[in-house]
PDB file of N, CA and C in Angstrom:
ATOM      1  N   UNK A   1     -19.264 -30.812 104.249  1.00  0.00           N
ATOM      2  CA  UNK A   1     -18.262 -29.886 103.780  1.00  0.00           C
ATOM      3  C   UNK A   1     -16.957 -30.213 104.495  1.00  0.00           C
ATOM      4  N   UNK A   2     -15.652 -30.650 103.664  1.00  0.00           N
ATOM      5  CA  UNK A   2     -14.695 -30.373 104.514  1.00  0.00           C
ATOM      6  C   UNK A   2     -13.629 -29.455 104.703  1.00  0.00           C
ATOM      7  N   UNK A   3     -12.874 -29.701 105.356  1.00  0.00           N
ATOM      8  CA  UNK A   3     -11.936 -28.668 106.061  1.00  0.00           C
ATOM      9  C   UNK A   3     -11.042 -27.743 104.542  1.00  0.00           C
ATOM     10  N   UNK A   4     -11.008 -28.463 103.593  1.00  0.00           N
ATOM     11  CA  UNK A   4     -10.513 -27.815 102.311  1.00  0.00           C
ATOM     12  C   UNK A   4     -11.403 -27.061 101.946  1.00  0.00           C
ATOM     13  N   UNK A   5     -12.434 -27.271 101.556  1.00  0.00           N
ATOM     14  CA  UNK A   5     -13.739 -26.507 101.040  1.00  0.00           C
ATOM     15  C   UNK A   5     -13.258 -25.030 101.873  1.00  0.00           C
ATOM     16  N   UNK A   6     -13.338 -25.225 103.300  1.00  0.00           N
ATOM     17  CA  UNK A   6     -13.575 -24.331 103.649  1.00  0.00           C
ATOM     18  C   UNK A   6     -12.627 -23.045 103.790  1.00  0.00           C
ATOM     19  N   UNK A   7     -11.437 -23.783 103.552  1.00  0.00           N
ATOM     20  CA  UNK A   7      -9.846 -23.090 103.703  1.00  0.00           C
ATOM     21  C   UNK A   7      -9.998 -22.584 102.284  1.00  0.00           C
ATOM     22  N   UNK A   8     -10.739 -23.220 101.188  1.00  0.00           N
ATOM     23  CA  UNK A   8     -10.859 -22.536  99.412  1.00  0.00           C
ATOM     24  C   UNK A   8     -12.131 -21.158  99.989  1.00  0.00           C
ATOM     25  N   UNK A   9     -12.567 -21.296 100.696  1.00  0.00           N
ATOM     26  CA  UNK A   9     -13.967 -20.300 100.635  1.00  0.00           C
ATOM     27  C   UNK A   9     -12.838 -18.739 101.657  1.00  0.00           C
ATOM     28  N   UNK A  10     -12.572 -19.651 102.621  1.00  0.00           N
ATOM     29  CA  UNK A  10     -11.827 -18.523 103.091  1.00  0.00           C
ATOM     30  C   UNK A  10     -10.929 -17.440 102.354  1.00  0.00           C
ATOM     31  N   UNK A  11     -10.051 -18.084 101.226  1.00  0.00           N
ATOM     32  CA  UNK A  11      -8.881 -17.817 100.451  1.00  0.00           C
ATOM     33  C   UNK A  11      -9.631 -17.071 100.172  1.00  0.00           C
ATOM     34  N   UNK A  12     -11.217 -17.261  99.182  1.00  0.00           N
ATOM     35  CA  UNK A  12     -11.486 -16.762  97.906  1.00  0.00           C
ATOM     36  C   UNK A  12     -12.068 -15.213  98.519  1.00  0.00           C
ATOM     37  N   UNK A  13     -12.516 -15.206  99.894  1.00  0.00           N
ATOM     38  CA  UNK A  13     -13.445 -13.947 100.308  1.00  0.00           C
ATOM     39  C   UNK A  13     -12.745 -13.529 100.904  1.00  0.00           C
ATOM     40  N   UNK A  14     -11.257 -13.410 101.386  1.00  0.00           N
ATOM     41  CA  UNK A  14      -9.795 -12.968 101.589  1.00  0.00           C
ATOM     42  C   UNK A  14      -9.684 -11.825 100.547  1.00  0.00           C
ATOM     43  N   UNK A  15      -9.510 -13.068  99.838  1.00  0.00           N
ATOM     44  CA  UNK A  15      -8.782 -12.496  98.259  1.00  0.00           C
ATOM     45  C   UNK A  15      -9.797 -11.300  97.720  1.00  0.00           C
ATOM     46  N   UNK A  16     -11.751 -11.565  97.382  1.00  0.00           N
ATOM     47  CA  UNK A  16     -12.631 -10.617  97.295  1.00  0.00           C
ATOM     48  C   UNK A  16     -12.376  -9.617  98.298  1.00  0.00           C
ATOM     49  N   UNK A  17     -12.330  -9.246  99.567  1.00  0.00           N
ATOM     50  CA  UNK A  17     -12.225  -8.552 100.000  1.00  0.00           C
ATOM     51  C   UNK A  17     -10.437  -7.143  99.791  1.00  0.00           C
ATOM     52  N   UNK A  18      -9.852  -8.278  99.874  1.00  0.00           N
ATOM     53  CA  UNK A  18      -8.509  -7.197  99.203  1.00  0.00           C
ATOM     54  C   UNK A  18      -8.397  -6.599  97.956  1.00  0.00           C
ATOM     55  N   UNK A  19      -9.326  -7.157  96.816  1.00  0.00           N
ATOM     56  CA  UNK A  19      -9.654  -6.497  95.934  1.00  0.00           C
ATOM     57  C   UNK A  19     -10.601  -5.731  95.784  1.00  0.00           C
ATOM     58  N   UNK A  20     -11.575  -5.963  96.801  1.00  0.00           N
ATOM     59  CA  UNK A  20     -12.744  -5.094  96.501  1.00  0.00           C
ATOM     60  C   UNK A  20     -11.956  -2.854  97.732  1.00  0.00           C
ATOM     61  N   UNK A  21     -10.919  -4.358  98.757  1.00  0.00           N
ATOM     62  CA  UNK A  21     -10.235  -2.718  99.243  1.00  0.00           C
ATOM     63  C   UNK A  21      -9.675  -1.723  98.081  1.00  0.00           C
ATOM     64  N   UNK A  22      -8.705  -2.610  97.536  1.00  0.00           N
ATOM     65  CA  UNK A  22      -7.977  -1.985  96.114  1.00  0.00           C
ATOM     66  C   UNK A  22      -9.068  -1.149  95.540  1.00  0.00           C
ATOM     67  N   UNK A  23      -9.868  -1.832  94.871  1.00  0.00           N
ATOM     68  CA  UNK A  23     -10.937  -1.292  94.399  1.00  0.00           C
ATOM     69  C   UNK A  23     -11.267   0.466  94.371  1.00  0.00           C
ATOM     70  N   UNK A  24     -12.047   0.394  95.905  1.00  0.00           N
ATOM     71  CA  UNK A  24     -12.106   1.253  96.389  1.00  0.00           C
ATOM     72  C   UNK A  24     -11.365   2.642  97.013  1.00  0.00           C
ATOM     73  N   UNK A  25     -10.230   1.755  97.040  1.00  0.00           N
ATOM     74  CA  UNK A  25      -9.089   2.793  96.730  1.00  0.00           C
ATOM     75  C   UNK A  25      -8.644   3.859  95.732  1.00  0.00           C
ATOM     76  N   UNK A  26      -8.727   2.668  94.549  1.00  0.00           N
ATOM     77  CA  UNK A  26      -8.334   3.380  92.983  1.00  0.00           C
ATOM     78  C   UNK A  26      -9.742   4.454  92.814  1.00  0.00           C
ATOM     79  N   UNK A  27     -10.965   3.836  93.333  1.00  0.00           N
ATOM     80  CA  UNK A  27     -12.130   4.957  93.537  1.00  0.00           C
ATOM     81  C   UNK A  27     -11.864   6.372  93.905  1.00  0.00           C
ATOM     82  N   UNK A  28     -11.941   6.491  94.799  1.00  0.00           N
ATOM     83  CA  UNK A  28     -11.904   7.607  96.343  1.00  0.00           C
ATOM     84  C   UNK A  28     -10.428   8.105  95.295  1.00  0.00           C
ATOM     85  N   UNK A  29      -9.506   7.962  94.940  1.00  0.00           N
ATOM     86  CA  UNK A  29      -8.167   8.074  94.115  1.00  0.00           C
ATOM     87  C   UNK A  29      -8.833   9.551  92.637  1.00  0.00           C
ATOM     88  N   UNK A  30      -9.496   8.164  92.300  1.00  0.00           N
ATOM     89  CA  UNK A  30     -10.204   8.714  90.540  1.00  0.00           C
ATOM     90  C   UNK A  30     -11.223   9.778  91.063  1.00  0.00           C
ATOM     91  N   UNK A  31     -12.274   9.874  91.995  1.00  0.00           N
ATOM     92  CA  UNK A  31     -13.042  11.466  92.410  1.00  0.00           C
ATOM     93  C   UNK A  31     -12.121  12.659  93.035  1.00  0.00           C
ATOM     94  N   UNK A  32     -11.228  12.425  93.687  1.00  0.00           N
ATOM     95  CA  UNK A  32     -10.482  13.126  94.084  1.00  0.00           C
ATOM     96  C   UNK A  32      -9.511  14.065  93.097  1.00  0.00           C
ATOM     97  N   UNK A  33      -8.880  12.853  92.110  1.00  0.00           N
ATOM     98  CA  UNK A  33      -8.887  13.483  90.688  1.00  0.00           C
ATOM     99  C   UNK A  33     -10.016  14.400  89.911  1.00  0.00           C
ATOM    100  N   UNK A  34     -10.706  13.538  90.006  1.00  0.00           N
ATOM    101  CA  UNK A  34     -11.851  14.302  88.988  1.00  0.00           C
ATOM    102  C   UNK A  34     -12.460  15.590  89.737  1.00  0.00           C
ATOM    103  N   UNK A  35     -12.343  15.825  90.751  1.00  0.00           N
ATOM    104  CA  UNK A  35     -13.173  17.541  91.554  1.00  0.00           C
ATOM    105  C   UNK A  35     -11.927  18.019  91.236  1.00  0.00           C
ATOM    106  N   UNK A  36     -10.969  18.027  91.398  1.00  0.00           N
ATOM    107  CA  UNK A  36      -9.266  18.696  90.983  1.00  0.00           C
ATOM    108  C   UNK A  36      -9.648  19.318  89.686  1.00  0.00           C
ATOM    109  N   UNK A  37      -9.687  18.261  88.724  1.00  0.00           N
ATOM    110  CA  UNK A  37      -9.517  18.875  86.994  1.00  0.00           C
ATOM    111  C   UNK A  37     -11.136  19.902  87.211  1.00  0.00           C
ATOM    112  N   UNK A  38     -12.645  19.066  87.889  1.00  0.00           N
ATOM    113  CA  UNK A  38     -13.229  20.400  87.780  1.00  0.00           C
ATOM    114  C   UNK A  38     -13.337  21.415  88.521  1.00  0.00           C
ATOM    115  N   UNK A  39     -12.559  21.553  89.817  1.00  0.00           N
ATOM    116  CA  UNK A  39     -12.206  22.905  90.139  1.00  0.00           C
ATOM    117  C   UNK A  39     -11.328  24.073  89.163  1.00  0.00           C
ATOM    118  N   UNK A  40      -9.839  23.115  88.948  1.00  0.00           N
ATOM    119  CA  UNK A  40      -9.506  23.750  87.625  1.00  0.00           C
ATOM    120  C   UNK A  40     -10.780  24.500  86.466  1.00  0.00           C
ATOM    121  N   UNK A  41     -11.257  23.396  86.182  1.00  0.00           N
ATOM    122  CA  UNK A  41     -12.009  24.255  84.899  1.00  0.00           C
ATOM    123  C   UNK A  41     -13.286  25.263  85.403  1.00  0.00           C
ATOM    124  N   UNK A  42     -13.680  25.302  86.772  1.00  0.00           N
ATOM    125  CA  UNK A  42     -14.526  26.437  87.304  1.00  0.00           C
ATOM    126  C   UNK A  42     -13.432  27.638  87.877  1.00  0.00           C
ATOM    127  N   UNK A  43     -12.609  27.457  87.706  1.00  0.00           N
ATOM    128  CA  UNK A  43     -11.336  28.260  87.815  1.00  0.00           C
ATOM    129  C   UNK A  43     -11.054  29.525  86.967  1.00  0.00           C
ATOM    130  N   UNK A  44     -11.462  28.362  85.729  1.00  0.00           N
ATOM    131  CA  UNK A  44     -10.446  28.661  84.555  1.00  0.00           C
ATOM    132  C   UNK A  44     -11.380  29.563  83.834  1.00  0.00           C
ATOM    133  N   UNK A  45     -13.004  28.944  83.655  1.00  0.00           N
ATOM    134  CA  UNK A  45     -13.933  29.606  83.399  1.00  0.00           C
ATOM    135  C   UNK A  45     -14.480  31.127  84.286  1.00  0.00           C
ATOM    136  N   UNK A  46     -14.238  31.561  85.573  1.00  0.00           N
ATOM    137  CA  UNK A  46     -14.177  32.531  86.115  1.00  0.00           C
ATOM    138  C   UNK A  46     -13.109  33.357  85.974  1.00  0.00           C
ATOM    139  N   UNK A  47     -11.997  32.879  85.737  1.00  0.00           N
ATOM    140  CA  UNK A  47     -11.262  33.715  85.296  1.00  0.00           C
ATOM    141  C   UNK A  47     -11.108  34.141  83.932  1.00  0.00           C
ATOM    142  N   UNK A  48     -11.745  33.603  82.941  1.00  0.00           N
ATOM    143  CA  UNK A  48     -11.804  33.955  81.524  1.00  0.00           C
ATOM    144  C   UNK A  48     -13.080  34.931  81.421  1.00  0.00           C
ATOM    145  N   UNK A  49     -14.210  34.933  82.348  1.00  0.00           N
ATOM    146  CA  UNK A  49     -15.226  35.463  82.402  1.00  0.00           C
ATOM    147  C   UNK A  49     -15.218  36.887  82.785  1.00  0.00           C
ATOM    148  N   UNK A  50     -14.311  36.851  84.561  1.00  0.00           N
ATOM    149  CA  UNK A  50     -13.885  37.803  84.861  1.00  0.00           C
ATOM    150  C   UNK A  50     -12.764  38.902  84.004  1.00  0.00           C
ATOM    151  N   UNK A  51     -12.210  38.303  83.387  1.00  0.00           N
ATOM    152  CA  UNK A  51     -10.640  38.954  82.860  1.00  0.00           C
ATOM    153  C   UNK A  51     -11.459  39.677  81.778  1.00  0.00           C
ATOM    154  N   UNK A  52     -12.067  39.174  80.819  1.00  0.00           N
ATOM    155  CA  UNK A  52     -12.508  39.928  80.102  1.00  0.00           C
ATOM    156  C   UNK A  52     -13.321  40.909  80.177  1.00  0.00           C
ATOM    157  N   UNK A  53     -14.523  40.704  81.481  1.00  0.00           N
ATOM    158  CA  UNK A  53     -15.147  42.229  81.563  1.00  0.00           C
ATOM    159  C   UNK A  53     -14.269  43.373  82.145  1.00  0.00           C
ATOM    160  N   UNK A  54     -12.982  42.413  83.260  1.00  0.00           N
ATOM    161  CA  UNK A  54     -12.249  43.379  83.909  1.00  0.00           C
ATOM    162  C   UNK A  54     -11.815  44.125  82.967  1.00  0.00           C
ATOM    163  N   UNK A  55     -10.655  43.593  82.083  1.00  0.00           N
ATOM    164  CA  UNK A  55     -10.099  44.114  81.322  1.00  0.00           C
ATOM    165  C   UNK A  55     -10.088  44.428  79.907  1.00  0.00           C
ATOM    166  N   UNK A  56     -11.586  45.256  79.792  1.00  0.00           N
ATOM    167  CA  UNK A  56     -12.561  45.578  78.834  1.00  0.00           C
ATOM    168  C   UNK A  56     -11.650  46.620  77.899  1.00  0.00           C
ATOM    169  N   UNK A  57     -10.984  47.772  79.147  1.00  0.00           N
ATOM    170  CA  UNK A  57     -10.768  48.979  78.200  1.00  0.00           C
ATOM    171  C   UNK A  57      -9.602  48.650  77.843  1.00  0.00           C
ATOM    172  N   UNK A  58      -8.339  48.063  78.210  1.00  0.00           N
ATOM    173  CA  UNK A  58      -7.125  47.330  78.057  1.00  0.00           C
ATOM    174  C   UNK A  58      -7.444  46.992  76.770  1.00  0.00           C
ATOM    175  N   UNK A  59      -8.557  45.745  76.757  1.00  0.00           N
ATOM    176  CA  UNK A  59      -9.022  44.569  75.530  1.00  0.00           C
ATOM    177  C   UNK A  59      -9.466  45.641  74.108  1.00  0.00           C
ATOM    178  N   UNK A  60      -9.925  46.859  74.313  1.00  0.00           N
ATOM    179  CA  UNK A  60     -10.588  47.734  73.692  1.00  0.00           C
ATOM    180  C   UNK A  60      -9.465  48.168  72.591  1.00  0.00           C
ATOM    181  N   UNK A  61      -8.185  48.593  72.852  1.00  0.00           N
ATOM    182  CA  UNK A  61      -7.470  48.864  72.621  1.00  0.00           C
ATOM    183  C   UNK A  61      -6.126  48.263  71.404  1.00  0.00           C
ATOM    184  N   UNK A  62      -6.621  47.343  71.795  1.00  0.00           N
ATOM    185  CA  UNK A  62      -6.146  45.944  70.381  1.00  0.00           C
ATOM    186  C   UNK A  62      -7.166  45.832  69.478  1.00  0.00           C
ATOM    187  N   UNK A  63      -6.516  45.477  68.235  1.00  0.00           N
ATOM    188  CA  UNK A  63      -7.599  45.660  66.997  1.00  0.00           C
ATOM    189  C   UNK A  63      -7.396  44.409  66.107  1.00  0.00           C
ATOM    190  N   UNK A  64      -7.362  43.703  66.264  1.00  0.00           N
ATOM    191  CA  UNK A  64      -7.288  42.376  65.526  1.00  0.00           C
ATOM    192  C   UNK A  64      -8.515  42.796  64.507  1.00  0.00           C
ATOM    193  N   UNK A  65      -7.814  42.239  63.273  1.00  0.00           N
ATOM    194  CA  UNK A  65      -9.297  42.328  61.946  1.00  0.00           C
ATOM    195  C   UNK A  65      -9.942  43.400  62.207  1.00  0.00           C
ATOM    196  N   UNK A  66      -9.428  44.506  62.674  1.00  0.00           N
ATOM    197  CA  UNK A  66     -10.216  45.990  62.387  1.00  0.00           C
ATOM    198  C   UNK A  66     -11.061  45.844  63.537  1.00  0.00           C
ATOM    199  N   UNK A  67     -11.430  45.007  64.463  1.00  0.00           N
ATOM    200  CA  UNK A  67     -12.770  45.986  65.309  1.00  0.00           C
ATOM    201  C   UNK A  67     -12.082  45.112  66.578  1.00  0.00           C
ATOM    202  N   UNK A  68     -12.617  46.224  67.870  1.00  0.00           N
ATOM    203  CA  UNK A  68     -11.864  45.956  69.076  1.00  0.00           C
ATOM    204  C   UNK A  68     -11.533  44.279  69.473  1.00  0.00           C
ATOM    205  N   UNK A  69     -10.630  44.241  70.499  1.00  0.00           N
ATOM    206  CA  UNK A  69     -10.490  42.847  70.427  1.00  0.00           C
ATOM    207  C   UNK A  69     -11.441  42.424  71.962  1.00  0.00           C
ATOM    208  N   UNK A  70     -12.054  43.566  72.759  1.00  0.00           N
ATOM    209  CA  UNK A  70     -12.987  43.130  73.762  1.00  0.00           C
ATOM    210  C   UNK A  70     -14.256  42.869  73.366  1.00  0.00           C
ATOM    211  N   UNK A  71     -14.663  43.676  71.826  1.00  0.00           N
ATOM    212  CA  UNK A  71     -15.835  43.384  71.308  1.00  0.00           C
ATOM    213  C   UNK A  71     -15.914  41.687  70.608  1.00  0.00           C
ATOM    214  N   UNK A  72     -14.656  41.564  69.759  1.00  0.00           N
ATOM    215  CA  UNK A  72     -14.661  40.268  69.792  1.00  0.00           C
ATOM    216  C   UNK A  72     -14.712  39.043  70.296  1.00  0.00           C
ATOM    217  N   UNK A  73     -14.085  39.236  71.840  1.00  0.00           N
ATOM    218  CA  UNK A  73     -14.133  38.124  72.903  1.00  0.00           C
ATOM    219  C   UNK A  73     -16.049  38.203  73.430  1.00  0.00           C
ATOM    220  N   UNK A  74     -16.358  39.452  73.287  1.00  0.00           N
ATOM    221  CA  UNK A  74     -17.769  39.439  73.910  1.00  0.00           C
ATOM    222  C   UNK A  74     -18.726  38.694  72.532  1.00  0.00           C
ATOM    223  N   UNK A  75     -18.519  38.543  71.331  1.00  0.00           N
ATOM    224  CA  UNK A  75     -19.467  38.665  70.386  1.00  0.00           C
ATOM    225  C   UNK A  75     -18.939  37.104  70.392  1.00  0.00           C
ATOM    226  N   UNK A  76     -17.567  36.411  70.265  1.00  0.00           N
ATOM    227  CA  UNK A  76     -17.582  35.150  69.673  1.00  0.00           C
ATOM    228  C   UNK A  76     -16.604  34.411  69.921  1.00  0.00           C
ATOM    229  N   UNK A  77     -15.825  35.253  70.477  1.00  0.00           N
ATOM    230  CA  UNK A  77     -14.392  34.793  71.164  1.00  0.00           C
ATOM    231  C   UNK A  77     -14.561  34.069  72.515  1.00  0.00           C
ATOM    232  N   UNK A  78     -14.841  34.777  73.807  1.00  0.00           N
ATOM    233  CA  UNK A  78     -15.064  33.913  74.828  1.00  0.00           C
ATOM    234  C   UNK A  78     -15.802  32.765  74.726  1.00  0.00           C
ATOM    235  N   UNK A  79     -16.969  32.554  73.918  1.00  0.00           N
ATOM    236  CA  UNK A  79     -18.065  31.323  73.706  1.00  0.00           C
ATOM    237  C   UNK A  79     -16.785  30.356  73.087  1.00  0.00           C
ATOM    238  N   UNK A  80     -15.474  30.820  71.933  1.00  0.00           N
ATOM    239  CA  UNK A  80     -14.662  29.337  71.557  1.00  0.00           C
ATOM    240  C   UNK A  80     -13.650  29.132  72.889  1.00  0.00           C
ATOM    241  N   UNK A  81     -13.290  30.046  73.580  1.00  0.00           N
ATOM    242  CA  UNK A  81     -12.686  29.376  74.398  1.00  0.00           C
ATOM    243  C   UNK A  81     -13.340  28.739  75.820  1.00  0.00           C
ATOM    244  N   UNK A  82     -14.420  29.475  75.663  1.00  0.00           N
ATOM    245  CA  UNK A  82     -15.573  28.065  76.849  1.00  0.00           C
ATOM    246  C   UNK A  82     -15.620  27.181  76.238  1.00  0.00           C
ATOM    247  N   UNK A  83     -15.709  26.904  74.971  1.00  0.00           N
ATOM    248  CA  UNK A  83     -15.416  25.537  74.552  1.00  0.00           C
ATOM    249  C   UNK A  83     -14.502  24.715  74.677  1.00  0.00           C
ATOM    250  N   UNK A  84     -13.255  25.454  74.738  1.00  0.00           N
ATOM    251  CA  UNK A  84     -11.821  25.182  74.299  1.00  0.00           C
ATOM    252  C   UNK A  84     -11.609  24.805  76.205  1.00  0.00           C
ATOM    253  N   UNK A  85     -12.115  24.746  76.772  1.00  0.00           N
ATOM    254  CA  UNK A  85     -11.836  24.481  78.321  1.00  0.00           C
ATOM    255  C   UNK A  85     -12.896  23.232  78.490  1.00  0.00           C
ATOM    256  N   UNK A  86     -14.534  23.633  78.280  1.00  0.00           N
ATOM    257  CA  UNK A  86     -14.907  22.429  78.179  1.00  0.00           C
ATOM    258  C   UNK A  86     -14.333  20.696  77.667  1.00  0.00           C
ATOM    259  N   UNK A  87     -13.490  21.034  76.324  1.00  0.00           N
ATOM    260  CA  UNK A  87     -13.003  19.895  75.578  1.00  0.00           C
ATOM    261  C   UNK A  87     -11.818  19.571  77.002  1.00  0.00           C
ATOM    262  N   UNK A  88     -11.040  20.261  76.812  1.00  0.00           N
ATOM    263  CA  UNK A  88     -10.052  20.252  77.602  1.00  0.00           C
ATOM    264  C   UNK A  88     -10.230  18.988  79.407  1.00  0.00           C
ATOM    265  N   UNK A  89     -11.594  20.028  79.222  1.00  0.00           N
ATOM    266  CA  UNK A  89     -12.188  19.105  80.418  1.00  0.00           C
ATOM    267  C   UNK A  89     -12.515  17.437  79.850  1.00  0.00           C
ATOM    268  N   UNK A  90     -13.283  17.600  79.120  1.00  0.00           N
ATOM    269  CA  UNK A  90     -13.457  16.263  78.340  1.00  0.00           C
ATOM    270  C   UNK A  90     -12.208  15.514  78.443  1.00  0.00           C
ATOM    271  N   UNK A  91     -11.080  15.914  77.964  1.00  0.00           N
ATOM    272  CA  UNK A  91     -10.265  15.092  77.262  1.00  0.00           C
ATOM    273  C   UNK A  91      -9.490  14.413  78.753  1.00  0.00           C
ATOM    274  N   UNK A  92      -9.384  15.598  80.001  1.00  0.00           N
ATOM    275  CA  UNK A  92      -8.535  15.115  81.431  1.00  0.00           C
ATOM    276  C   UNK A  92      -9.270  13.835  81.858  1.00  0.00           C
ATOM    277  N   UNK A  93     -10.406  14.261  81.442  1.00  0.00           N
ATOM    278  CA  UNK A  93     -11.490  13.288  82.645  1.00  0.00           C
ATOM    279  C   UNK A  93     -11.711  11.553  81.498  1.00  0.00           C
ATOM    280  N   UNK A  94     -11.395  11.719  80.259  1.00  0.00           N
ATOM    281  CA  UNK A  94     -11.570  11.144  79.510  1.00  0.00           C
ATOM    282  C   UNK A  94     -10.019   9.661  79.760  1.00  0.00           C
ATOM    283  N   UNK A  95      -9.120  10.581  80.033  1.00  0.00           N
ATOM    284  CA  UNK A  95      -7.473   9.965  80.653  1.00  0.00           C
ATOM    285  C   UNK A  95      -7.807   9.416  81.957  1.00  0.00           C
ATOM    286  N   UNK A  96      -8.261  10.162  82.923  1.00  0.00           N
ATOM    287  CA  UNK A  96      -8.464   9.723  84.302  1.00  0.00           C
ATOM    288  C   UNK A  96      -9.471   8.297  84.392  1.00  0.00           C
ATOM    289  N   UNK A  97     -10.511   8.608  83.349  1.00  0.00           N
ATOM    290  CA  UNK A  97     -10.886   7.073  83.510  1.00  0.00           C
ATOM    291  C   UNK A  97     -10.346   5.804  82.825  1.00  0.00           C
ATOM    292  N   UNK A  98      -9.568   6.439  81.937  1.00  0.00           N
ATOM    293  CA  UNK A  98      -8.512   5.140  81.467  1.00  0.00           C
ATOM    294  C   UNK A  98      -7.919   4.922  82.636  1.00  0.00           C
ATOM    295  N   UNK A  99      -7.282   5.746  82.903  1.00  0.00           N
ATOM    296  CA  UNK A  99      -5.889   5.062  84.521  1.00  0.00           C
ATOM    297  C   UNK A  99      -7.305   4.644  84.989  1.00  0.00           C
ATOM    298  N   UNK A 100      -8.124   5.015  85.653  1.00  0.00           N
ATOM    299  CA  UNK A 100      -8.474   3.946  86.895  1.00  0.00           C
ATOM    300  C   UNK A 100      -9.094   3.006  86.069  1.00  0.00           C
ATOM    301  N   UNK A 101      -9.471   2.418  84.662  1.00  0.00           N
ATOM    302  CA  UNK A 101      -9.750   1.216  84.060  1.00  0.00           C
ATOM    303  C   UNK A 101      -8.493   0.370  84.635  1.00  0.00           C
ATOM    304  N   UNK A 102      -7.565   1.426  84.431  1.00  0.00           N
ATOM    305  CA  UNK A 102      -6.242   0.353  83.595  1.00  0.00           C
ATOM    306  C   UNK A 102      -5.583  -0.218  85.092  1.00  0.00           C
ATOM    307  N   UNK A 103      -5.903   0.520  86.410  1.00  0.00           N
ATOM    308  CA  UNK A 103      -5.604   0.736  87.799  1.00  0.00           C
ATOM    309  C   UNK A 103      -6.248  -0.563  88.220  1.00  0.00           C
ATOM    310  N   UNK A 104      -7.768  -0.946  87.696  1.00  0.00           N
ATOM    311  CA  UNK A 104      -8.455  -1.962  88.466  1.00  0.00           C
ATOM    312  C   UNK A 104      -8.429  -2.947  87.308  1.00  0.00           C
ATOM    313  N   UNK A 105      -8.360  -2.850  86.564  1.00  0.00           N
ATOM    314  CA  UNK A 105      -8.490  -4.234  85.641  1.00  0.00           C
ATOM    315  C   UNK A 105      -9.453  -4.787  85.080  1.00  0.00           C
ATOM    316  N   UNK A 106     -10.323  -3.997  85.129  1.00  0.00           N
ATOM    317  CA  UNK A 106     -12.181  -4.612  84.924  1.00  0.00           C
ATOM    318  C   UNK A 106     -12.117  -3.466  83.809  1.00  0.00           C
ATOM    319  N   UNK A 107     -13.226  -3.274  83.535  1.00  0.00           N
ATOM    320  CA  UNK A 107     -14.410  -2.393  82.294  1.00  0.00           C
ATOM    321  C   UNK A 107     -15.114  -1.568  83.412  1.00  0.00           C
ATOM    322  N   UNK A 108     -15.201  -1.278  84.467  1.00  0.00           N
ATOM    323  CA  UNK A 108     -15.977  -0.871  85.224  1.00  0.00           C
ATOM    324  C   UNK A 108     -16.052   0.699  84.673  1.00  0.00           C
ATOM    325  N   UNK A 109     -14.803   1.200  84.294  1.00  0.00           N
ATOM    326  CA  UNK A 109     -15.157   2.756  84.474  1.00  0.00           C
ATOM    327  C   UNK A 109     -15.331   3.300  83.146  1.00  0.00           C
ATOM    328  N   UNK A 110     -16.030   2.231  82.297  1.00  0.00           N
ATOM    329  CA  UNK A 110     -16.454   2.855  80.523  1.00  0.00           C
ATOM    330  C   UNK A 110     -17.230   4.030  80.900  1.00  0.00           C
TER     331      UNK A 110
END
């Protein structure tokens, strides 16, 4: 082996290693993101959960389509907007792994 070989092996596990730092960076980056958006949405879901039993007799009091509007959030309303937060969730976390695709340069984060 000579002295080139070895100055190419050095370069190349240089070079692996500063990318594999990067790497790991854009990582630790993208979870840190991702507990953020789902704290948000355990947030968002306790407070949609809470608000509505809190503010039952308030909610009682509005009449959308003839029948209370707390009976409605309890019968069919809160279940679309747990959805409507779920997607929501979908769609942040769905962006966040594009940037860190698009951050590292690989396919890694399909």
């Amino acid at each position: 082996m000579t002295s080139a070989d070895m100055d190419d092996r050095s370069a190349t596990s240089t070079t692996s290693a500063t990318f594999s730092a990067a790497a790991d960076a854009a990582r630790l980056r993208y979870w840190r993101r991702a507990r953020r958006i789902t704290l948000a949405l355990a947030l968002g879901w306790f407070a949609l959960t809470f608000g509505i039993v809190y503010f039952a007799r308030e909610l009682a009091e509005l009449r959308p389509f003839g029948w209370n509007l707390s009976f409605l959030l309890a019968a069919q309303g809160a279940s679309l907007l747990y959805l409507a937060l779920v997607g929501g969730h979908a769609l942040a976390l769905r962006r966040l792994d594009r940037r860190l695709r698009d951050e590292s340069g690989s396919g890694d984060a399909e």
